[in-house]
Structures are given as C-alpha cells and as structure tokens.
N, C-alpha and C. Protein backbone atom coordinates (compact mmCIF):
# COMPACT_ATOMS: atom_id res chain seq x y z
N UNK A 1 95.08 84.60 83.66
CA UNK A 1 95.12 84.55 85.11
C UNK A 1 93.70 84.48 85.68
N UNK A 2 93.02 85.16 85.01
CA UNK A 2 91.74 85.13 85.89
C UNK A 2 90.94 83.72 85.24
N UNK A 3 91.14 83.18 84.51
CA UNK A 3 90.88 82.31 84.09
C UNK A 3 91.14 81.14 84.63
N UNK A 4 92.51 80.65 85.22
CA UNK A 4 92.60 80.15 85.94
C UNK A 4 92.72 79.93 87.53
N UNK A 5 91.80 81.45 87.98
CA UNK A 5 91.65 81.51 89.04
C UNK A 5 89.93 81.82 89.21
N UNK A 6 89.22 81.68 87.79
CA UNK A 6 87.71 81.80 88.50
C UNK A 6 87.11 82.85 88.18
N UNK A 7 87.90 84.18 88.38
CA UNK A 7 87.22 85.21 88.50
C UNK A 7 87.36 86.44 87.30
N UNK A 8 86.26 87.24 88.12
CA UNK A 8 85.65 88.08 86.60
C UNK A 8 87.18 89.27 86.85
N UNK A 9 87.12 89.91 84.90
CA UNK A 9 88.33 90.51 84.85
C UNK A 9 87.24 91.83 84.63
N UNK A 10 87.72 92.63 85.36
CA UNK A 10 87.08 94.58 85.53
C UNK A 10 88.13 94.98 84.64
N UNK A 11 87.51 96.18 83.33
CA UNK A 11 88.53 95.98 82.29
C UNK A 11 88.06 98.06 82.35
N UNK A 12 88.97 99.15 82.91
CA UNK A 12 88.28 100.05 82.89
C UNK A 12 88.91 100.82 81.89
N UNK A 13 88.75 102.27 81.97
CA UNK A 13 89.42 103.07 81.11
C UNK A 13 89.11 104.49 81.76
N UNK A 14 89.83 105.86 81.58
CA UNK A 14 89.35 106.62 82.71
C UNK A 14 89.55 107.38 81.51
N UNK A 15 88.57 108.63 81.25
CA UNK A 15 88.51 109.40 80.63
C UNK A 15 89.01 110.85 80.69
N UNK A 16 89.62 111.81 80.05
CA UNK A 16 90.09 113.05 80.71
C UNK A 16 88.77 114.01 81.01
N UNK A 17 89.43 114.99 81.95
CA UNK A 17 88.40 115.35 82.49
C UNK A 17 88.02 116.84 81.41
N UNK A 18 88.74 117.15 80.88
CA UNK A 18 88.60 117.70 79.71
C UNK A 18 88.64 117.74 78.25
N UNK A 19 87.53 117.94 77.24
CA UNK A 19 87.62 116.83 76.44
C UNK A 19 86.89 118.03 75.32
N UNK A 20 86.95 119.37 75.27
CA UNK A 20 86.58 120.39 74.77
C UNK A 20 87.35 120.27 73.42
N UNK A 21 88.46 119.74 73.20
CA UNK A 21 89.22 119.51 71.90
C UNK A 21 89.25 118.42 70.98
N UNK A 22 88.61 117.67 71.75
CA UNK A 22 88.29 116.01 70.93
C UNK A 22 86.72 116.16 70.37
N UNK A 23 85.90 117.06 70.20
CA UNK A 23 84.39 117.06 69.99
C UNK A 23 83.88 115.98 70.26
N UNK A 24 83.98 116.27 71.32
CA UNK A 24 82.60 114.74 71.45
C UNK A 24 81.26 115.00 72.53
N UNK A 25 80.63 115.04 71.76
CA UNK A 25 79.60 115.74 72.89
C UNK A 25 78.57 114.47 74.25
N UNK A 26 78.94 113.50 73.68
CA UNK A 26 78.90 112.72 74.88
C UNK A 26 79.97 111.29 75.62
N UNK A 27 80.75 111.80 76.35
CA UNK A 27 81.62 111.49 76.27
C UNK A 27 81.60 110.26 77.18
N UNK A 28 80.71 109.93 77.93
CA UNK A 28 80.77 108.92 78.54
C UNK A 28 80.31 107.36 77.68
N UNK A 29 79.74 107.87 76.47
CA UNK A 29 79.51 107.17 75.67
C UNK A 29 80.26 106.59 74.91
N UNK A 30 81.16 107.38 74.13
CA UNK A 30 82.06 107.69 73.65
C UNK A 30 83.62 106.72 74.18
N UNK A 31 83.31 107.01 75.33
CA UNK A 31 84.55 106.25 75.84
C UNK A 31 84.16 104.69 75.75
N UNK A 32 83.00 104.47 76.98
CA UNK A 32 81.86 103.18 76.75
C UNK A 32 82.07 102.37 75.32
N UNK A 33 81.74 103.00 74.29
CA UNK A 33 82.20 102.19 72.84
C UNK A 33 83.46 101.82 72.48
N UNK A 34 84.73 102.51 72.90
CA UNK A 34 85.89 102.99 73.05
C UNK A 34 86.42 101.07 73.50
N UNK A 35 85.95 101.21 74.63
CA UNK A 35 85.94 100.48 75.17
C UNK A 35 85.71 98.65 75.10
N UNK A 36 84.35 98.79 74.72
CA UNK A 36 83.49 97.87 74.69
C UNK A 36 84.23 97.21 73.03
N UNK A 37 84.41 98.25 72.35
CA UNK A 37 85.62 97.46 70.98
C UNK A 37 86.50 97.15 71.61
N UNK A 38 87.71 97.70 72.30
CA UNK A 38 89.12 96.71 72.21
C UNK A 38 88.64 95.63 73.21
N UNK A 39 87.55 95.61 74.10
CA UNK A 39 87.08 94.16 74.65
C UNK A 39 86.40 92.91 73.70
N UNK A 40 85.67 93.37 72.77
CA UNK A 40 85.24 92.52 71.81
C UNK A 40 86.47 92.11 70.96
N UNK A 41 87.84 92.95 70.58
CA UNK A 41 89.06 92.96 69.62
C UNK A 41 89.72 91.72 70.67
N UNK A 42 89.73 92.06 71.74
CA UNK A 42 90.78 91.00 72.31
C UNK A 42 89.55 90.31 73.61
N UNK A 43 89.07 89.49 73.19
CA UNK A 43 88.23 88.39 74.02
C UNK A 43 88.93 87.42 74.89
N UNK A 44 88.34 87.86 76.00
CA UNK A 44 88.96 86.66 77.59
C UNK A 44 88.02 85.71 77.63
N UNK A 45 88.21 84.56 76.57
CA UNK A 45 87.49 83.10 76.32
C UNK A 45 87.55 82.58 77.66
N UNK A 46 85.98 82.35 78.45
CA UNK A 46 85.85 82.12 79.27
C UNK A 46 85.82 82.56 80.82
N UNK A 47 85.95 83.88 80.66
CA UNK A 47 86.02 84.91 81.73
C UNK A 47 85.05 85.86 81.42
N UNK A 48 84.07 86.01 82.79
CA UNK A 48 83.32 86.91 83.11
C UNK A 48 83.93 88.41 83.03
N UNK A 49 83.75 89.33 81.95
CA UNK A 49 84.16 90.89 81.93
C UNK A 49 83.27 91.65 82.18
N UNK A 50 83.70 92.52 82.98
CA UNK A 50 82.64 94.08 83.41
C UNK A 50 83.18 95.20 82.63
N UNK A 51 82.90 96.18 82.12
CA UNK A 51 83.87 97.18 81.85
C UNK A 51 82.74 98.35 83.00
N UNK A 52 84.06 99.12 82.44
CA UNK A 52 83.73 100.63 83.78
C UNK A 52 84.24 102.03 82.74
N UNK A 53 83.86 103.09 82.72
CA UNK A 53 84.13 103.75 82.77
C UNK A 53 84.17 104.78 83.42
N UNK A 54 85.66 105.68 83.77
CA UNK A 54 85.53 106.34 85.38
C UNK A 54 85.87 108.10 84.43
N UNK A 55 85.83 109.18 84.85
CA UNK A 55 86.24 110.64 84.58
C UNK A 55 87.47 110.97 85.14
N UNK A 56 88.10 111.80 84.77
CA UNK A 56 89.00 112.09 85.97
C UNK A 56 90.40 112.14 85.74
N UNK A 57 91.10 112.08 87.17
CA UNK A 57 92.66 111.98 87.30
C UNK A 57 93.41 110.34 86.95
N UNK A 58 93.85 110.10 85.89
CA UNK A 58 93.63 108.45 85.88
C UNK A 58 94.45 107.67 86.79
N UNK A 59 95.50 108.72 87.59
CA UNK A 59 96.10 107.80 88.81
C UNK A 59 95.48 107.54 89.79
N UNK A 60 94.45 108.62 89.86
CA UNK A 60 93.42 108.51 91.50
C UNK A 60 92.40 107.78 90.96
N UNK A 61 92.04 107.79 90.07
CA UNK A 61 90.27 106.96 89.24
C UNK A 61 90.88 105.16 89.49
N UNK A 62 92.48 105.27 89.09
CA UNK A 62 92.21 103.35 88.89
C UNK A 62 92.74 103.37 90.36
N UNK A 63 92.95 103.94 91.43
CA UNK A 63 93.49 103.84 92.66
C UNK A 63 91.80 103.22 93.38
N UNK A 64 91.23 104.60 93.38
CA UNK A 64 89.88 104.73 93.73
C UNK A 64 88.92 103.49 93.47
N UNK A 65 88.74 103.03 91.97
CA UNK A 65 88.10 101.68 91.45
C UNK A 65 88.72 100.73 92.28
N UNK A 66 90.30 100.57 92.45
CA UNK A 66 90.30 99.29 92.94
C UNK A 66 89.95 99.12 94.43
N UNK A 67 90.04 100.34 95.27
CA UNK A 67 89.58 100.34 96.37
C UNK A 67 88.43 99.86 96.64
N UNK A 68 87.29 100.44 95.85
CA UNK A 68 85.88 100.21 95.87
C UNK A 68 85.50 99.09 95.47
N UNK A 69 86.06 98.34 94.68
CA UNK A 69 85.41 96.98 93.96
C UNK A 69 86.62 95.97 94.68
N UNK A 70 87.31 96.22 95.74
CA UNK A 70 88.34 95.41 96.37
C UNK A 70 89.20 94.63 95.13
N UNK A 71 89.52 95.08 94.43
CA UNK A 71 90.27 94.38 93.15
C UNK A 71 91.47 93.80 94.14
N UNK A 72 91.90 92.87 93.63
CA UNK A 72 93.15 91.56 94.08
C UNK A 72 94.10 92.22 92.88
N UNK A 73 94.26 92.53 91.68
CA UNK A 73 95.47 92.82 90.58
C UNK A 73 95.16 93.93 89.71
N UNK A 74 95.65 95.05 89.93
CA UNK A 74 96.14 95.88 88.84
C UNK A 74 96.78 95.36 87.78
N UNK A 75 96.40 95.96 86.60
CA UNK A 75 97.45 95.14 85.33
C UNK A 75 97.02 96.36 84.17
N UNK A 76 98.10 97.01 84.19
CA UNK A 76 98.65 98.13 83.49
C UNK A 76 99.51 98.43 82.75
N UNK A 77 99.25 99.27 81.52
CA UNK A 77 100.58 99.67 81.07
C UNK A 77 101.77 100.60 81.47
N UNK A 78 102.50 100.26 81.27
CA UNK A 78 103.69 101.98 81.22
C UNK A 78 103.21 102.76 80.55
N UNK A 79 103.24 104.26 80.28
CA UNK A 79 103.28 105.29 79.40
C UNK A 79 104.00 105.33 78.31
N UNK A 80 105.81 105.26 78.66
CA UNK A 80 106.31 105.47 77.91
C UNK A 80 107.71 104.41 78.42
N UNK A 81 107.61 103.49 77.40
CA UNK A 81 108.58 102.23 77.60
C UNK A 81 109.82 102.80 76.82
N UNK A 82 109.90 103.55 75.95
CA UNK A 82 110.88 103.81 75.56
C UNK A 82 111.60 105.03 76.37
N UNK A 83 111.63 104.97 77.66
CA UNK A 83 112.36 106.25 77.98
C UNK A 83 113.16 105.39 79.20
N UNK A 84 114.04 104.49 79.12
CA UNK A 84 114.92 103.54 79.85
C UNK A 84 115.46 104.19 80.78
N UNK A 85 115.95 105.52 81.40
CA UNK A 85 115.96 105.89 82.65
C UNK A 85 114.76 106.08 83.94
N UNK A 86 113.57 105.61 83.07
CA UNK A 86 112.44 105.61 83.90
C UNK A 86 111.45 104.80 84.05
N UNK A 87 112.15 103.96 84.73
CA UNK A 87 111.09 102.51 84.39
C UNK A 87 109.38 102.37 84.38
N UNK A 88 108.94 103.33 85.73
CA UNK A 88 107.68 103.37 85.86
C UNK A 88 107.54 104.60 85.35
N UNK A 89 105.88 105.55 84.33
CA UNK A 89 105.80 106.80 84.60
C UNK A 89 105.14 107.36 85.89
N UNK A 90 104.96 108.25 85.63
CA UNK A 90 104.25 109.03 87.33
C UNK A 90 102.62 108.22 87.36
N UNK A 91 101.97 108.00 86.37
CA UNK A 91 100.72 107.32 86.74
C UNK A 91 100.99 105.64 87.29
N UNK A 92 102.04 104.92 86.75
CA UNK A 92 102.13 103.80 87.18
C UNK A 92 102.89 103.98 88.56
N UNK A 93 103.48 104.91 88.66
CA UNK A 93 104.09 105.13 90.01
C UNK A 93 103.19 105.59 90.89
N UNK A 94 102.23 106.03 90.81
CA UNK A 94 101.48 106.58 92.02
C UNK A 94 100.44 105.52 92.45
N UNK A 95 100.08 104.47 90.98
CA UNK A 95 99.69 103.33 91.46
C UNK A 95 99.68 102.59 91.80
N UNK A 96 101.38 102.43 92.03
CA UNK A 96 102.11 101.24 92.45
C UNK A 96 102.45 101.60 94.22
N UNK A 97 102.68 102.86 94.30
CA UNK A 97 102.54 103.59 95.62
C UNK A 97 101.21 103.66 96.33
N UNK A 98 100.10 103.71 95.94
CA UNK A 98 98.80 103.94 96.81
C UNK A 98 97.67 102.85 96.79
N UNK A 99 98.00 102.31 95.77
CA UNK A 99 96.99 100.77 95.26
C UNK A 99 97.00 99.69 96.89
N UNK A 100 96.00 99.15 96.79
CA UNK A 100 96.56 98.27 98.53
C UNK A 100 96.34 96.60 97.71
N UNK A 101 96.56 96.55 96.74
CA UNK A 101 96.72 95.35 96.03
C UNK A 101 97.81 95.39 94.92
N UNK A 102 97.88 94.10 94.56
CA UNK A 102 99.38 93.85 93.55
C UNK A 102 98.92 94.96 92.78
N UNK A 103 100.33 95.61 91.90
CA UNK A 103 99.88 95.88 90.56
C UNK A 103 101.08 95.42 89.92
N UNK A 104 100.47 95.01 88.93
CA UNK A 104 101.69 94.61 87.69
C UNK A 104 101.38 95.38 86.67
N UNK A 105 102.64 95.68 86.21
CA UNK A 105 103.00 96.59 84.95
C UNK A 105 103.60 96.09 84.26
N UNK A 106 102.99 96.13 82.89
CA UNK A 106 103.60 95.84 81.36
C UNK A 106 104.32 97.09 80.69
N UNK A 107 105.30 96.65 79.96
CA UNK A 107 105.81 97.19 79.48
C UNK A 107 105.36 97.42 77.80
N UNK A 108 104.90 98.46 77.19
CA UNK A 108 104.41 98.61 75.70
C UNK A 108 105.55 98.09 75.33
C-alpha cells in the first residue's frame, strides 16, 4: 500500500513500561534492535521506513504516535485470533475507538 501510494511506512513497537523481569538493562536499545531485525527480516522493496520506538501503555503510545506524526493507516495485529467470541482485543479496540485515522486489523 504504501508503495503504491508514495509514502514512507512508520513501523513502531512500544515497549512495556516495566521490564525488571526480562534483564535488560537498556531497554530502549534493546527494543531498537528488536526491531530494526524483523524490518531487515521482512523488507518494504521500495518504501521509505522509519522505525520508532515508544515506552508505555501500547493502546495510548500507538494512539498518541499516530496523532503526532498525522499517520493516514494503522495496521495492526489482534492479540488473540483464536478467541472467536472476540473479534477485536482491548488494545485493538481502544485503537480502533480513539485513533482519528483508518485502522486496519489483521488477524494472526
């Protein structure tokens, strides 16, 4: 899509805000590499990518990013696709509720 519309794809990831059980003593880094692999694993041939990494609540962090960088498309996963009485979870639901642009959701 962004490919055939021009524009650069913002590829983020939001980190928990507590992280005392995963040892990692720098975690913004940590995520940053995290990151910066599954973007190199799956390459958007021909599209300008930014990545971001944000801290935080991850329904308010990708709400917040898209506000600030005026994003045009959310494009997200579900949590948990296997639980068929609940199509969206509460993070795709709160993003689909407060986002002021599309979001589309994939299903794992």
């Amino acid at each position: 899509m962004a490919q055939r519309r021009n524009t650069k794809l913002l590829v983020a990831t939001v980190a928990p805000e507590m992280e005392r059980n995963l040892n990692i003593r720098d975690s913004e880094a940590y995520w940053a590499d995290q990151l910066n692999k599954f973007v190199s694993e799956n390459p958007a041939a021909g599209v300008e990518v930014e990545t971001v990494v944000r801290k935080g609540a991850v329904h308010r962090q990708i709400v917040k990013l898209a506000d600030e960088r005026k994003v045009d498309l959310i494009v997200m996963e579900t949590a948990n696709s296997k639980i068929s009485d609940y199509p969206l979870g509460t993070t795709a639901s709160h993003v689909v509720n407060n986002a002021e642009c599309s979001v589309y959701i994939v299903r794992g």
